[in-house]
Protein backbone atom coordinates (compact mmCIF):
# COMPACT_ATOMS: atom_id res chain seq x y z
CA UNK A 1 0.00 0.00 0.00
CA UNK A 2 1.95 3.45 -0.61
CA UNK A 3 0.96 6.27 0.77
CA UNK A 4 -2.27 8.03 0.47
CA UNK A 5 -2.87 10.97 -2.18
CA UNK A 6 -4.53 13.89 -0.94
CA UNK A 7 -7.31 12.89 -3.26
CA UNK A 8 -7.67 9.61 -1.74
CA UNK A 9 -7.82 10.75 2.00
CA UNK A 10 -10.42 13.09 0.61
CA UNK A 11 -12.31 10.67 -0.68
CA UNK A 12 -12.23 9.14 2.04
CA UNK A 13 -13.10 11.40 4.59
CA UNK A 14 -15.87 12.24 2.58
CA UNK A 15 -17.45 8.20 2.12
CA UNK A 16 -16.73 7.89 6.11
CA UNK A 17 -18.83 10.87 6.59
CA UNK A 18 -21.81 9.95 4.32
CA UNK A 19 -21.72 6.37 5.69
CA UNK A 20 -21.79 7.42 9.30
CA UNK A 21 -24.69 9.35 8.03
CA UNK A 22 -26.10 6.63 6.37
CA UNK A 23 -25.78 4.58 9.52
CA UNK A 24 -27.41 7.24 11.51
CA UNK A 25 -30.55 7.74 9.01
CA UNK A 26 -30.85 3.74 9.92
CA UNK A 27 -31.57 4.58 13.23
CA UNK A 28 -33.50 6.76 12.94
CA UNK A 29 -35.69 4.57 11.06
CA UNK A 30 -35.22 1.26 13.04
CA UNK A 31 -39.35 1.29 13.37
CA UNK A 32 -39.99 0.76 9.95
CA UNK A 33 -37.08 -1.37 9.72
CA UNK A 34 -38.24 -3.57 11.95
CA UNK A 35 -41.29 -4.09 9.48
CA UNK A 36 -39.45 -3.42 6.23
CA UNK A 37 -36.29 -6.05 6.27
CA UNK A 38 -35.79 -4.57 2.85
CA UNK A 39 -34.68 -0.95 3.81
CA UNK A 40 -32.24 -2.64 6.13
CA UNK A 41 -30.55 -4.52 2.94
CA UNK A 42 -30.73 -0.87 0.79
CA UNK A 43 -29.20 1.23 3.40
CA UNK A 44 -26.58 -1.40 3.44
CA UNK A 45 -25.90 -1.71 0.11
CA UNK A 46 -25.58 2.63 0.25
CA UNK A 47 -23.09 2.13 3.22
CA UNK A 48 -21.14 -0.28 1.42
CA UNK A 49 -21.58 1.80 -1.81
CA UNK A 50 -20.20 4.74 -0.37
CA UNK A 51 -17.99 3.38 1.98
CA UNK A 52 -16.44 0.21 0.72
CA UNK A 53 -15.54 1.63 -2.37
CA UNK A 54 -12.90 4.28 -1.88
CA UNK A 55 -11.48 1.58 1.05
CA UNK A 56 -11.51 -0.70 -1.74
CA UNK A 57 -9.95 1.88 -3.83
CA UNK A 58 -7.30 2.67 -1.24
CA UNK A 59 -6.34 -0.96 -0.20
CA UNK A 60 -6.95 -3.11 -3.08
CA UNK A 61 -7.86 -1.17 -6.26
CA UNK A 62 -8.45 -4.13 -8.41
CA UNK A 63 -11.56 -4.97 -5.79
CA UNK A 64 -13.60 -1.97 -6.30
CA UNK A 65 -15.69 -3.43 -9.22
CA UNK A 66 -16.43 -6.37 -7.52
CA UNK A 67 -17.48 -4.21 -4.20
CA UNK A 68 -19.41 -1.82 -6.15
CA UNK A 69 -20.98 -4.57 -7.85
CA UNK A 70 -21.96 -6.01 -4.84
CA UNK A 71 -23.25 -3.55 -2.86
CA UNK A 72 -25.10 -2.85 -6.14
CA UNK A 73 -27.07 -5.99 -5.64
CA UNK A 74 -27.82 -5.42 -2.19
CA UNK A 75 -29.71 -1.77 -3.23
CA UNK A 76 -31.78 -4.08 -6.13
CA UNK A 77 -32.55 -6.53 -3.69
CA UNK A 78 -33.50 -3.86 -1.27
CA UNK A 79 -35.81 -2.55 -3.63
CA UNK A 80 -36.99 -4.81 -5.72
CA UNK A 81 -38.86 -7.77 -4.51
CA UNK A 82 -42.53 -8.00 -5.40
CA UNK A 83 -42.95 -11.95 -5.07
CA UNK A 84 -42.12 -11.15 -1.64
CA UNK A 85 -44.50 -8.56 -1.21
CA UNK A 86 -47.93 -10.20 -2.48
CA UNK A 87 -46.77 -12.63 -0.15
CA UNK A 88 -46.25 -10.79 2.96
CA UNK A 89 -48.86 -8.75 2.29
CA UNK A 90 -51.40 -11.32 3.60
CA UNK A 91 -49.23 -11.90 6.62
CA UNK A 92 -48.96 -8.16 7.12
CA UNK A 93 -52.44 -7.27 7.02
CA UNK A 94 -53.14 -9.25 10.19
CA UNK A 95 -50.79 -7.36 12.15
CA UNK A 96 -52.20 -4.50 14.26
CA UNK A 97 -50.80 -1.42 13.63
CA UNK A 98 -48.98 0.70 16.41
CA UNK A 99 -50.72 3.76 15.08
CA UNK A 100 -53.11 5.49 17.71
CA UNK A 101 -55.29 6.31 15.48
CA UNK A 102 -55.85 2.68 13.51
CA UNK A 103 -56.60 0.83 16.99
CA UNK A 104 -58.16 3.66 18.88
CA UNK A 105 -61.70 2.31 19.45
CA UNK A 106 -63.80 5.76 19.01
CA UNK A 107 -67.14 6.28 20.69
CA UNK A 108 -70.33 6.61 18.19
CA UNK A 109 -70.35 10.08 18.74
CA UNK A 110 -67.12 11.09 17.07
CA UNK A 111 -66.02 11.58 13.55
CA UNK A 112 -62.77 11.20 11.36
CA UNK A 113 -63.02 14.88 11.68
CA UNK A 114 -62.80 14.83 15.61
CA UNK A 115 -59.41 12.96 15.30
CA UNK A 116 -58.25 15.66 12.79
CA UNK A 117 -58.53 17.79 14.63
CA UNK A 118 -57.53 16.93 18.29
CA UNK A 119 -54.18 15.66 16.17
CA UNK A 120 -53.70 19.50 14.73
CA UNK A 121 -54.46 20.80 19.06
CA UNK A 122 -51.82 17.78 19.62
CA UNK A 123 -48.92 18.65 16.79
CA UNK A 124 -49.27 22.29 17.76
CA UNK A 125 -49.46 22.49 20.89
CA UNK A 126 -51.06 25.82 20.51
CA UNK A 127 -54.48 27.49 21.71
CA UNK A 128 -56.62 27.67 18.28
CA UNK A 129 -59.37 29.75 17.48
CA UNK A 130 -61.88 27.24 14.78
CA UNK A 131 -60.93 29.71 11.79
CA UNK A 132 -57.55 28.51 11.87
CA UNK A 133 -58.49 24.74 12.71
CA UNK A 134 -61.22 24.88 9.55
CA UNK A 135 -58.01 26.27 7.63
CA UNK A 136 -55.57 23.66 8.30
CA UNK A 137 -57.60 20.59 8.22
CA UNK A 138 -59.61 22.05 4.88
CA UNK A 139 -63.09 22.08 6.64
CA UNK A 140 -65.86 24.54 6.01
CA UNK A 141 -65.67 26.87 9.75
CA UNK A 142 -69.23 26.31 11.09
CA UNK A 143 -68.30 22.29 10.14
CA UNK A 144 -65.84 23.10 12.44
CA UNK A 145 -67.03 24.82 15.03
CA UNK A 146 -69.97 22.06 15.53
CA UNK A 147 -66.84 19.53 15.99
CA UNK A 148 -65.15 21.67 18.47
CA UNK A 149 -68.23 22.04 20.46
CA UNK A 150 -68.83 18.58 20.45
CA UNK A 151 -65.56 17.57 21.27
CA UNK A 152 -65.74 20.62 24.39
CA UNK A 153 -68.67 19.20 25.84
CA UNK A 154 -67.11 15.50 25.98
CA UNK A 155 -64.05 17.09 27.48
CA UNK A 156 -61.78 16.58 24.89
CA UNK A 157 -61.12 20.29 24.64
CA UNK A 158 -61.50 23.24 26.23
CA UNK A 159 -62.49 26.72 25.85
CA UNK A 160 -60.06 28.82 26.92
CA UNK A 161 -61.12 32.71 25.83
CA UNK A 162 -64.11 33.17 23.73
CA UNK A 163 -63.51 31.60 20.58
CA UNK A 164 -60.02 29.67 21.20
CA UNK A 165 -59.22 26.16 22.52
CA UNK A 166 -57.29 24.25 24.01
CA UNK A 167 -56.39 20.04 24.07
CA UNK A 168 -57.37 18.24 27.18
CA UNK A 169 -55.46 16.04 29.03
CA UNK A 170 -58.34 13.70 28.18
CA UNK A 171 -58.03 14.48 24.83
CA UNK A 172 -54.44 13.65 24.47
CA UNK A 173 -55.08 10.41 26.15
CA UNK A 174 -57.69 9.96 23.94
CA UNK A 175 -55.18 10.35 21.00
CA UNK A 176 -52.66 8.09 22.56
CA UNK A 177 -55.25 5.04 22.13
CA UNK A 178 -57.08 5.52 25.93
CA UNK A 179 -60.36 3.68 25.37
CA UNK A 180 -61.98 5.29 28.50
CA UNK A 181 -61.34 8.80 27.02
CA UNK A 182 -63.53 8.93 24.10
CA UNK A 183 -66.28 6.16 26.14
CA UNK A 184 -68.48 8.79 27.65
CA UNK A 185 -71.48 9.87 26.01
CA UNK A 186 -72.62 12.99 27.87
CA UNK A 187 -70.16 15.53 29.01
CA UNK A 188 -67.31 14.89 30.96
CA UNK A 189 -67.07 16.10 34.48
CA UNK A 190 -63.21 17.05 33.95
CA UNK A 191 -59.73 16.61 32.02
């Protein structure tokens, strides 16, 4: 091996970087990786991509084809498998989802609307007047403003001034999948 070009160390200072990056991005996503064994085998194929190939190029330059090549076929593999799919997808449709809002078990009273909106209260953690709600969930305002009084009078939100709400404690636990939050049919007594 003879010593390293400035070039070289470049290069690879730069894969190192982009591969740590990589690595990091994976953790990041290690939920749907946990469900999607494929995006484990592309992000490997990218670190090995990026990585392997200017260590390749460093240490053993006649190797870079073949390490290209093969991290290559781990990004195909990665994303391309459709046998696979139509035949997880039976298995995966059986599986309950960890989303709130796919296994929270809503009262008759509420809407798809209702969970619109106590998710906007919830993301922005903000007091909202219903003009601003009927904005940012594309609902007419007095369509609105019947949800939100609704949704008061179970305790899910509150009025804070005249005109402007607020999320409930009950209402975030009814967000976070609490059964008990969204069971009452008259109005609650508190948060």
């Amino acid at each position: 091996m003879t010593a390293l070009s400035p070039f070289h160390a470049y290069d690879l200072l730069v894969s190192l970087v982009v591969g740590i990056e990589l690595l990091y991005f994976l953790r990041l996503a290690s939920p749907a990786v946990e469900h999607r064994r494929r995006l484990l085998a592309t992000v490997v194929g990218l670190v090995a991509f990026v990585v392997g190939g200017p260590v390749a190029e460093t240490v053993l330059p006649d190797a870079v084809h073949w390490v290209h090549g093969g991290a290559a076929l781990l990004v195909v593999l990665g994303l391309y498998s459709p046998v696979r799919d139509d035949l997880r997808a039976v298995e995966r449709a059986g599986r309950p989802s960890n989303a709130p809002d796919r296994i929270r078990d809503a009262a008759d009273w509420t809407t798809p609307l209702d969970g619109e909106i106590l998710a906007l209260f919830d993301s922005s953690e903000l007091i909202l007047t219903p003009a601003i709600v009927a904005v940012n969930i594309g609902y007419s305002r007095e369509e609105v403003n019947r949800r939100l009084r609704t949704l008061e009078s179970h305790g899910l939100l509150e009025r804070v001034e005249r005109g402007k709400y607020r999320l409930t404690d009950r209402g975030e636990r009814c967000l976070r999948g609490d059964r008990e939050a969204t069971q009452s049919t008259g109005p609650a007594g508190g948060n």
